[in-house]
Protein backbone atom coordinates (compact mmCIF):
# COMPACT_ATOMS: atom_id res chain seq x y z
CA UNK A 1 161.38 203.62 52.60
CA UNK A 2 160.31 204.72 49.11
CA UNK A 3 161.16 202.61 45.70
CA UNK A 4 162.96 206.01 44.29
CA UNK A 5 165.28 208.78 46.32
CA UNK A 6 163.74 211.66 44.50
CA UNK A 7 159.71 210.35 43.64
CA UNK A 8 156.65 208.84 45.83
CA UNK A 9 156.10 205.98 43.45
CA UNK A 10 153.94 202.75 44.98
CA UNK A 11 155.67 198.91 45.32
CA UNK A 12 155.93 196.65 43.03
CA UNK A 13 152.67 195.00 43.87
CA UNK A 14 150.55 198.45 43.46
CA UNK A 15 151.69 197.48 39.29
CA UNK A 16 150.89 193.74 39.67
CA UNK A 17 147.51 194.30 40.12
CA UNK A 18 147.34 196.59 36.67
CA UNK A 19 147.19 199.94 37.94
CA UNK A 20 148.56 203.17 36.22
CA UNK A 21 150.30 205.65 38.00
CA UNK A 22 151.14 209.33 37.38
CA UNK A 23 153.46 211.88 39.12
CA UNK A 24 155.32 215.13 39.01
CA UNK A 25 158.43 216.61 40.46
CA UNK A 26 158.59 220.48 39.88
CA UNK A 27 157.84 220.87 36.27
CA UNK A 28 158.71 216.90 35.51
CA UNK A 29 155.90 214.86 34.89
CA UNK A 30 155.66 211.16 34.41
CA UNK A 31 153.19 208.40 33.93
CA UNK A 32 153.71 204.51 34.09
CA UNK A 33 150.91 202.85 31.98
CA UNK A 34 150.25 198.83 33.02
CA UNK A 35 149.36 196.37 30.45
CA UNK A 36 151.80 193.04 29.09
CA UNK A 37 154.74 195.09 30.14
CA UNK A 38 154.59 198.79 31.85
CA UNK A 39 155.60 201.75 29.81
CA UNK A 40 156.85 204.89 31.26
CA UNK A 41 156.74 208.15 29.81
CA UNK A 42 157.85 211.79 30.62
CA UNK A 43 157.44 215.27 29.63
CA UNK A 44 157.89 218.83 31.17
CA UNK A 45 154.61 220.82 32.26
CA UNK A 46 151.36 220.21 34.31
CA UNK A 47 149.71 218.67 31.06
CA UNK A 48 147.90 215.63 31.53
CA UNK A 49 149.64 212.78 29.56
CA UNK A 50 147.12 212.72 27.02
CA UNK A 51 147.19 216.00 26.12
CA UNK A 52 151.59 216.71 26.98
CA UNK A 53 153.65 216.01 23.67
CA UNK A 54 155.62 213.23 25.87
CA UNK A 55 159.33 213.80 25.76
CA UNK A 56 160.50 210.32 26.41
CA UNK A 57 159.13 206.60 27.09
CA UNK A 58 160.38 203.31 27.65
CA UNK A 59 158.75 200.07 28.61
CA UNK A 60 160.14 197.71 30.82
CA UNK A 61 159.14 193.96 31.96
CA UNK A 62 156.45 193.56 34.56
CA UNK A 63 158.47 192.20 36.80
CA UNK A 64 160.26 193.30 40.17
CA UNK A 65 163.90 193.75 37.85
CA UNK A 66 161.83 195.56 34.97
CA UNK A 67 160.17 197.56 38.09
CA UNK A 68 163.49 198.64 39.66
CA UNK A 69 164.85 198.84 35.96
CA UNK A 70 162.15 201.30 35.13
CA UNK A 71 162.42 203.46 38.77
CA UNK A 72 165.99 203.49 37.76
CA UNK A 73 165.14 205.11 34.04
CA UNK A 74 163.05 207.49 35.38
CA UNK A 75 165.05 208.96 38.12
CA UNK A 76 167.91 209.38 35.12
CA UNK A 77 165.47 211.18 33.48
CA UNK A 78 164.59 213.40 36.00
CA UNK A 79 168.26 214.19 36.82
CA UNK A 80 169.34 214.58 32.53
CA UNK A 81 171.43 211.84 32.36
């Protein structure tokens, strides 16, 4: 079973070992950058992130809560909410 209902986004663990992650969904694009806590960010297009103006971010604890917190976020996102 996947972490989200609508995105193919790792575990928990993939983040605890420091990796970024990016993704799309149709014209949604996303990208969850690891460091002290991990930030997500989103923006419409096939853009990388560096080069997308990014639309929305948040950054969430590096923990499982701020992981499920964050999956949570983003699907809202996704969705308009």
């Amino acid at each position: 079973m996947s972490v989200s209902e609508i995105f193919e986004i790792p575990k928990f663990y993939y983040f605890e070992s420091g990796n970024d992650f990016s993704g799309s969904k149709d014209d949604f694009s996303y990208k969850i950058a690891n460091g002290d806590t991990m930030k997500c960010m989103t923006w419409h297009g096939r853009l990388c992130s560096m080069k997308a103006e990014i639309e929305h971010e948040a950054e969430f604890e590096r923990t499982q809560e701020g992981f499920e917190a964050m999956i949570k976020w983003l699907e809202e996102q996704y969705k308009g909410e």
